[in-house]
PDB file of N, CA and C in Angstrom:
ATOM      1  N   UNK A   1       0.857 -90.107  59.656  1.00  0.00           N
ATOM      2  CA  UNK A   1      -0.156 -89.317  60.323  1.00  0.00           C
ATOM      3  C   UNK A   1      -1.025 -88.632  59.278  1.00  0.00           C
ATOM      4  N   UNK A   2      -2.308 -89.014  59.609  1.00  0.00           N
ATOM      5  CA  UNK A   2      -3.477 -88.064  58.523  1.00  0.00           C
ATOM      6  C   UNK A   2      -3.622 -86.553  58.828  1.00  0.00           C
ATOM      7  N   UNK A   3      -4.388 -85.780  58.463  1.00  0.00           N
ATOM      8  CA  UNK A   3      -4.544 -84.528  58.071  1.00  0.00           C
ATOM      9  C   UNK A   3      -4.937 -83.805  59.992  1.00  0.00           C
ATOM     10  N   UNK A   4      -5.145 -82.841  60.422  1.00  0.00           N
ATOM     11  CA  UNK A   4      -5.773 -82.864  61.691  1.00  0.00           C
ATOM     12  C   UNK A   4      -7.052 -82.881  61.387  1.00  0.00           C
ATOM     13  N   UNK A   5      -8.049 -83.174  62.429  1.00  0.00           N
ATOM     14  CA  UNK A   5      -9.490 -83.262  62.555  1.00  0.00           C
ATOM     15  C   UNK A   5     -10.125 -81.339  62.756  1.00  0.00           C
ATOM     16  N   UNK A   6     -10.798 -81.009  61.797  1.00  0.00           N
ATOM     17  CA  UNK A   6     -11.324 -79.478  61.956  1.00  0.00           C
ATOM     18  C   UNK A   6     -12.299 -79.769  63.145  1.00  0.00           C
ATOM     19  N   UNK A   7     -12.139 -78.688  64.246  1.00  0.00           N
ATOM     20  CA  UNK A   7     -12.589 -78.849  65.405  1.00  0.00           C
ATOM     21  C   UNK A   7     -14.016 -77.504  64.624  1.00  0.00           C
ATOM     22  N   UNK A   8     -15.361 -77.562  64.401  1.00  0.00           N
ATOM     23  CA  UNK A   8     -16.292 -76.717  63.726  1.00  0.00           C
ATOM     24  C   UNK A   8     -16.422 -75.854  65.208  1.00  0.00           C
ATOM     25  N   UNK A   9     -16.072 -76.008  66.615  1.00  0.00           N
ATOM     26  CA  UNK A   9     -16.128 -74.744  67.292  1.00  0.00           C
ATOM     27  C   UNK A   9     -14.858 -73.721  67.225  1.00  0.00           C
ATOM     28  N   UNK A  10     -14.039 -74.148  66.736  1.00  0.00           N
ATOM     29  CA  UNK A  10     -12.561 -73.211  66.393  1.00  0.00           C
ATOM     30  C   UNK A  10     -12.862 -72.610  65.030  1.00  0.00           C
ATOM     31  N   UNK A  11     -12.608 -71.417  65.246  1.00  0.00           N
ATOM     32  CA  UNK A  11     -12.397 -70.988  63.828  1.00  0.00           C
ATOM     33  C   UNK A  11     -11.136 -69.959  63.526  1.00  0.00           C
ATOM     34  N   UNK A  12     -10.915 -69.895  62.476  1.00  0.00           N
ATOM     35  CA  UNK A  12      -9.861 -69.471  62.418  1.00  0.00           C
ATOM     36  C   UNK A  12     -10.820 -68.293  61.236  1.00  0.00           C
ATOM     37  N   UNK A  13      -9.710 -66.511  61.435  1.00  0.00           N
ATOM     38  CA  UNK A  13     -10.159 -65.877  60.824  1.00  0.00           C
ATOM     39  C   UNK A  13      -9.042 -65.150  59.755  1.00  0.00           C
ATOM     40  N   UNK A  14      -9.460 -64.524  58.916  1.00  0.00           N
ATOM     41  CA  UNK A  14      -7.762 -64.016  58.283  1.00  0.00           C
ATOM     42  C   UNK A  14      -7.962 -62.605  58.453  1.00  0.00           C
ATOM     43  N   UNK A  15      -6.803 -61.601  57.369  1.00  0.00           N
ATOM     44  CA  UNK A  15      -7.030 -60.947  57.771  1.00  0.00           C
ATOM     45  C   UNK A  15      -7.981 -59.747  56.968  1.00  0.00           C
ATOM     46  N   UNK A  16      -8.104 -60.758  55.760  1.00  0.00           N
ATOM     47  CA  UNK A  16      -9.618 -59.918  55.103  1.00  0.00           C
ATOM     48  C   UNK A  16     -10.743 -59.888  55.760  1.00  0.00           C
ATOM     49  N   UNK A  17     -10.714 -61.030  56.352  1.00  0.00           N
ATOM     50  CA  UNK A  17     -11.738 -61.021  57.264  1.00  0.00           C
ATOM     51  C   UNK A  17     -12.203 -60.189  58.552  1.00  0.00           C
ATOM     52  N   UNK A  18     -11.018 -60.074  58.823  1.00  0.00           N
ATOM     53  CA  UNK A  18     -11.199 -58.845  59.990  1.00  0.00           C
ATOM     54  C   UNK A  18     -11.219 -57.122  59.250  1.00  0.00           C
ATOM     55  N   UNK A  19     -10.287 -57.388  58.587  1.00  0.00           N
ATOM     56  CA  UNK A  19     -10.562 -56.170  57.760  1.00  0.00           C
ATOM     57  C   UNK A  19     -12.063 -55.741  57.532  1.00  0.00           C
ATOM     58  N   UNK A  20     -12.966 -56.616  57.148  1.00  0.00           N
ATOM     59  CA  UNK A  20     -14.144 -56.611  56.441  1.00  0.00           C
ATOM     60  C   UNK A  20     -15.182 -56.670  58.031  1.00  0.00           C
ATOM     61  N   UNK A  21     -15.125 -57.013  58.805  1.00  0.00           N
ATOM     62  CA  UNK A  21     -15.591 -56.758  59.930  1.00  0.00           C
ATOM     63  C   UNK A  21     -15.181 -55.483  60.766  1.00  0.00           C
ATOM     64  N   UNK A  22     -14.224 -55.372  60.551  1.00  0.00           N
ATOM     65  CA  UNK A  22     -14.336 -53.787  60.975  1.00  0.00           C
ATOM     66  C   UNK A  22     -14.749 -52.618  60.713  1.00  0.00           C
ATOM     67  N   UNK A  23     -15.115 -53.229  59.505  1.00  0.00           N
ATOM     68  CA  UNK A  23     -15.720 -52.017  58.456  1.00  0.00           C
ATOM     69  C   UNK A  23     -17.322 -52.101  58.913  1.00  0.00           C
ATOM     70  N   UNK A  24     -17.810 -53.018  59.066  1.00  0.00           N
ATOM     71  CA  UNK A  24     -19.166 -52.969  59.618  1.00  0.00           C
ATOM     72  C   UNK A  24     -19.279 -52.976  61.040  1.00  0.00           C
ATOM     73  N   UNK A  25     -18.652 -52.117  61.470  1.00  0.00           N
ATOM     74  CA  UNK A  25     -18.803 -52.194  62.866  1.00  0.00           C
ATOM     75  C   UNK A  25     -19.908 -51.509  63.122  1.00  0.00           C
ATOM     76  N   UNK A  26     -20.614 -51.552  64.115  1.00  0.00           N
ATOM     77  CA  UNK A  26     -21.773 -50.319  64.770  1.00  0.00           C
ATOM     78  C   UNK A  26     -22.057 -50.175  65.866  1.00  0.00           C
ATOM     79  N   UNK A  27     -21.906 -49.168  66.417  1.00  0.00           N
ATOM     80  CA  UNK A  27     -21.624 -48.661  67.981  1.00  0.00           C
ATOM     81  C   UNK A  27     -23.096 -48.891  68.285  1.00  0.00           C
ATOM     82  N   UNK A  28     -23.388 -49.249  69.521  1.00  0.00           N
ATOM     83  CA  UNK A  28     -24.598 -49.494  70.548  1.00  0.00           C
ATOM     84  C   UNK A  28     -24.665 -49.379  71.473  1.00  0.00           C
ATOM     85  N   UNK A  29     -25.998 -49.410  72.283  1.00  0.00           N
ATOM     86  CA  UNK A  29     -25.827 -49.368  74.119  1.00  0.00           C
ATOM     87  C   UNK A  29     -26.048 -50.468  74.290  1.00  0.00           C
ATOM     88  N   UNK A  30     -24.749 -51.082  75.468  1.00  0.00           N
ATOM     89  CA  UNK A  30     -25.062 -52.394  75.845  1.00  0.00           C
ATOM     90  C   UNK A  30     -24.277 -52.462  76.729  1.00  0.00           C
ATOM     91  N   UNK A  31     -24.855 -53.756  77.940  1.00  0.00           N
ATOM     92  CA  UNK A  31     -23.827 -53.701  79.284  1.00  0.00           C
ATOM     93  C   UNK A  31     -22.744 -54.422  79.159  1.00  0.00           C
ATOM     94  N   UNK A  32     -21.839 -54.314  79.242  1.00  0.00           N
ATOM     95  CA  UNK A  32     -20.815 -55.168  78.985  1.00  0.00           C
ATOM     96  C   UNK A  32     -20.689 -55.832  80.495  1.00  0.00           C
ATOM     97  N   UNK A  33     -20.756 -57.248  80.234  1.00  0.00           N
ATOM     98  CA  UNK A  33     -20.655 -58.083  81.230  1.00  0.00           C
ATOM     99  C   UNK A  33     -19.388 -58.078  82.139  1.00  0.00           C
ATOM    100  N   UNK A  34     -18.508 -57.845  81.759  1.00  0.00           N
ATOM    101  CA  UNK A  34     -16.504 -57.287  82.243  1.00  0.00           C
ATOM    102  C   UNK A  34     -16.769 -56.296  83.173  1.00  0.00           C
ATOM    103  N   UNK A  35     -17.368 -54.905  82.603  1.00  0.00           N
ATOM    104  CA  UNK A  35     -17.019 -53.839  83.802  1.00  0.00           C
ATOM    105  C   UNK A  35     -18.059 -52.981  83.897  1.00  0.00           C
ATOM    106  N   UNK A  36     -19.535 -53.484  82.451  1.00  0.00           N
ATOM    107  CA  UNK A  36     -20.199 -52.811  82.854  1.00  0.00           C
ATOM    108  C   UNK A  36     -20.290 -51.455  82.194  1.00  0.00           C
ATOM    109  N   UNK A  37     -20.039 -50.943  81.034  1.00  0.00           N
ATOM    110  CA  UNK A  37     -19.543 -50.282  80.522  1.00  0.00           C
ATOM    111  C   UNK A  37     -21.115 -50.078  79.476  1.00  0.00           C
ATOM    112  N   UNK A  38     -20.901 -48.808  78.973  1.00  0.00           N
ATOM    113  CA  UNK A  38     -22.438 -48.722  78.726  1.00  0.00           C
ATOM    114  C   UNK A  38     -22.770 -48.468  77.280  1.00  0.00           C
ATOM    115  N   UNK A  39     -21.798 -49.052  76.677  1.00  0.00           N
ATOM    116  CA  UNK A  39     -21.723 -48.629  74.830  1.00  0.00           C
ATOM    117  C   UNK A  39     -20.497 -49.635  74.460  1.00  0.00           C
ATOM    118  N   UNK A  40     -21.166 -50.131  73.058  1.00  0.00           N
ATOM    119  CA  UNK A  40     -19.801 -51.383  72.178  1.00  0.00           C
ATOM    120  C   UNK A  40     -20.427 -51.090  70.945  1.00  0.00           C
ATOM    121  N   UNK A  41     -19.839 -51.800  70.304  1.00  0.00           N
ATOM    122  CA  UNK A  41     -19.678 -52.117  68.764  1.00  0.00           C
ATOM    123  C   UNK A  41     -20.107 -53.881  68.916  1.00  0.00           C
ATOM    124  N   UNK A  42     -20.578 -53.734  67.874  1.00  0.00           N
ATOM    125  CA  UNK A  42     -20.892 -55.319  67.624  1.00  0.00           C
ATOM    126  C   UNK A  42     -20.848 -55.144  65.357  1.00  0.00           C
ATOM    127  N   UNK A  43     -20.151 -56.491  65.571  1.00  0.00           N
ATOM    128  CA  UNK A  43     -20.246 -56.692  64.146  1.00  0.00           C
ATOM    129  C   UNK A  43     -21.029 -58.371  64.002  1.00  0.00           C
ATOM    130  N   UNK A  44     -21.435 -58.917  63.067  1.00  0.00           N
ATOM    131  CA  UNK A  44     -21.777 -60.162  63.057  1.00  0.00           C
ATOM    132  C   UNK A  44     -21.036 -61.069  61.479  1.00  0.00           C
ATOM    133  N   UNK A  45     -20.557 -62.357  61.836  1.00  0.00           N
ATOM    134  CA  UNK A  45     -20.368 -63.371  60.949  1.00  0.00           C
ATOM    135  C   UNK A  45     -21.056 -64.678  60.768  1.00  0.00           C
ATOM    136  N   UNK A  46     -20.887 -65.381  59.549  1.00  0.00           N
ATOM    137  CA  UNK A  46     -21.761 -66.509  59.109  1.00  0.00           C
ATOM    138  C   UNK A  46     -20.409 -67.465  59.991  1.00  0.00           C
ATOM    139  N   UNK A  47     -20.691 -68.430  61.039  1.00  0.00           N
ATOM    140  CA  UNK A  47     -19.809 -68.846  61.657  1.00  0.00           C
ATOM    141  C   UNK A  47     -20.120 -70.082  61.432  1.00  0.00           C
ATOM    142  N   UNK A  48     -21.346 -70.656  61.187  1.00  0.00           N
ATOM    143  CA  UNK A  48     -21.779 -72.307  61.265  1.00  0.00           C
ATOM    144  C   UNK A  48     -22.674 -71.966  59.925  1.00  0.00           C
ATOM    145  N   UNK A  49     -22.771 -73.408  59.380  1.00  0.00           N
ATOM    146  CA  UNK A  49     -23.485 -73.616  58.508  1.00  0.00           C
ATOM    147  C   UNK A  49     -24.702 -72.792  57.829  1.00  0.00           C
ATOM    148  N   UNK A  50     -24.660 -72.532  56.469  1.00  0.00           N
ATOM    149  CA  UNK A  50     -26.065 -71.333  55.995  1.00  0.00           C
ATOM    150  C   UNK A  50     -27.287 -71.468  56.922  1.00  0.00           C
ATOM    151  N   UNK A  51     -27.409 -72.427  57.107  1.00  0.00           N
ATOM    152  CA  UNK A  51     -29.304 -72.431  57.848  1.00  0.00           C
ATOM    153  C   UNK A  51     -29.232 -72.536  58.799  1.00  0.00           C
ATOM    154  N   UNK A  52     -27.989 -71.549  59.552  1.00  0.00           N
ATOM    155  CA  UNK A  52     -27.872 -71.399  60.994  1.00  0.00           C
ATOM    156  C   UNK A  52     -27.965 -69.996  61.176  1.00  0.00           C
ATOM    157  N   UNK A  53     -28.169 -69.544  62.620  1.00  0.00           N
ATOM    158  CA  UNK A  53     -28.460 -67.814  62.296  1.00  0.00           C
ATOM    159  C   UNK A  53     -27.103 -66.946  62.328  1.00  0.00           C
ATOM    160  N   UNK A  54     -26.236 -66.305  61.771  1.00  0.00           N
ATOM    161  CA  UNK A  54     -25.354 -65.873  62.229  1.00  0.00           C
ATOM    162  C   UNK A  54     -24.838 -65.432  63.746  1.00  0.00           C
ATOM    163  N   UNK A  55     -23.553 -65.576  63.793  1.00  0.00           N
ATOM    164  CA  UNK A  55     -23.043 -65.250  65.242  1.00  0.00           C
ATOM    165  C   UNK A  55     -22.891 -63.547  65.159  1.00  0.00           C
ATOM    166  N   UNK A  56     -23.608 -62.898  66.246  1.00  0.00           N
ATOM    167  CA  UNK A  56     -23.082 -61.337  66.485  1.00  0.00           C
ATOM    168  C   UNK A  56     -21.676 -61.339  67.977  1.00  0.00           C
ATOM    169  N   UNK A  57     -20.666 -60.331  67.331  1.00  0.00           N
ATOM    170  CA  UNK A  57     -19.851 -60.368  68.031  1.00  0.00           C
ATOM    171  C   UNK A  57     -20.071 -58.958  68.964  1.00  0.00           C
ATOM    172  N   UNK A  58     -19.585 -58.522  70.220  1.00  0.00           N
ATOM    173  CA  UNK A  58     -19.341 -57.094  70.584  1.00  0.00           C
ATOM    174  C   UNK A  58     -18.342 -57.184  71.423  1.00  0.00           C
ATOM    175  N   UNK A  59     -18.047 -55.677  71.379  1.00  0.00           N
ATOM    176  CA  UNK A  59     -16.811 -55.347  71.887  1.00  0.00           C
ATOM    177  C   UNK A  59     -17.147 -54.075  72.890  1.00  0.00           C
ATOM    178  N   UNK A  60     -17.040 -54.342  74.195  1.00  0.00           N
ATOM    179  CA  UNK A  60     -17.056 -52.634  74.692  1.00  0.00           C
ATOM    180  C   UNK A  60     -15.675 -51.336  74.746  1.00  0.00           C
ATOM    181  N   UNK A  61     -16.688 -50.491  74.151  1.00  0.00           N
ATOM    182  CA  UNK A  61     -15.210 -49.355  73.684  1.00  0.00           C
ATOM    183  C   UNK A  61     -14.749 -49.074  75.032  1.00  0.00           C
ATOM    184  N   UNK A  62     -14.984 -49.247  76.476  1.00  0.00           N
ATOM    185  CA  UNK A  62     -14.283 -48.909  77.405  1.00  0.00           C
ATOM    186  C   UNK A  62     -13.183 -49.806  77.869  1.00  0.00           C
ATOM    187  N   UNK A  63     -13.262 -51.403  77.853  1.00  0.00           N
ATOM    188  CA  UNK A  63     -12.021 -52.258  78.703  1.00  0.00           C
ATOM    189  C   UNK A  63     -11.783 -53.411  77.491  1.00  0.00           C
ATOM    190  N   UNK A  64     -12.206 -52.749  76.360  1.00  0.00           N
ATOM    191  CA  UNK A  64     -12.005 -54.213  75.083  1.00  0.00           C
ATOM    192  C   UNK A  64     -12.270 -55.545  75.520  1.00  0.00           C
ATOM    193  N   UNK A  65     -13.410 -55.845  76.183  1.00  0.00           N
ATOM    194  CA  UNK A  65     -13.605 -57.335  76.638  1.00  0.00           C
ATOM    195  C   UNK A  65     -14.571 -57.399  75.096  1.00  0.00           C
ATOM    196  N   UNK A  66     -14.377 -58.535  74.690  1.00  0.00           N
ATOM    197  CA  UNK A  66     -14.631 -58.854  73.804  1.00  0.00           C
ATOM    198  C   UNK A  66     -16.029 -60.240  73.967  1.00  0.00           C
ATOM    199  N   UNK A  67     -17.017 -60.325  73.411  1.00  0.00           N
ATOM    200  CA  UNK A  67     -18.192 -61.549  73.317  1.00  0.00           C
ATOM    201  C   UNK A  67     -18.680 -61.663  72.596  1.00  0.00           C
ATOM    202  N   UNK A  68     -19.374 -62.906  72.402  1.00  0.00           N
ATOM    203  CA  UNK A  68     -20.155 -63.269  70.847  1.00  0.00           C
ATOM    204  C   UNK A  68     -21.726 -64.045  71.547  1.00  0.00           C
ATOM    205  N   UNK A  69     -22.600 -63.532  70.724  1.00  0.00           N
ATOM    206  CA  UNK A  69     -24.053 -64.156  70.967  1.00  0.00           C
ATOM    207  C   UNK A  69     -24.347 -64.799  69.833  1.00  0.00           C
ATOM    208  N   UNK A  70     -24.698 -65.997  69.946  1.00  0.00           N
ATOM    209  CA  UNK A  70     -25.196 -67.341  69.139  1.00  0.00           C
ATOM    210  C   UNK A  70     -26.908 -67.112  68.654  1.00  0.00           C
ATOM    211  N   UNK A  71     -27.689 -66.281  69.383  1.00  0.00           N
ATOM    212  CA  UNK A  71     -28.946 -65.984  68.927  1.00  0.00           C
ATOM    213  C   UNK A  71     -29.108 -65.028  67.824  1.00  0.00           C
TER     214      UNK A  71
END
């Protein structure tokens, strides 16, 4: 059996990585699609290739639903 096939929509993160994203976190107003909640944090990572735009992630501080925007 060969190596597995890297699936480029999975990613896997460690834990410098999260470390280092938490550190740039920054609180905002935004609706959270879950419950509606009226303030998150969003951090952003290089997720696909350099001459792609980075992915922004957020989180709302009220029910931790967690999402990511591709724009």
């Amino acid at each position: 059996m060969g190596e597995p096939e890297e699936d480029p929509d999975f990613i896997v993160y460690d834990e410098d990585d999260m470390n280092e994203a938490n550190a740039l976190k920054s609180t905002i107003k935004i609706d959270c699609e879950k419950c509606h909640g009226k303030e998150g944090v969003w951090w952003s990572f290089q997720t696909r290739s350099a001459d792609e735009p980075e992915t922004r992630f957020y989180k709302c501080i009220k029910c931790n639903h967690t999402w990511r925007d591709y724009t």
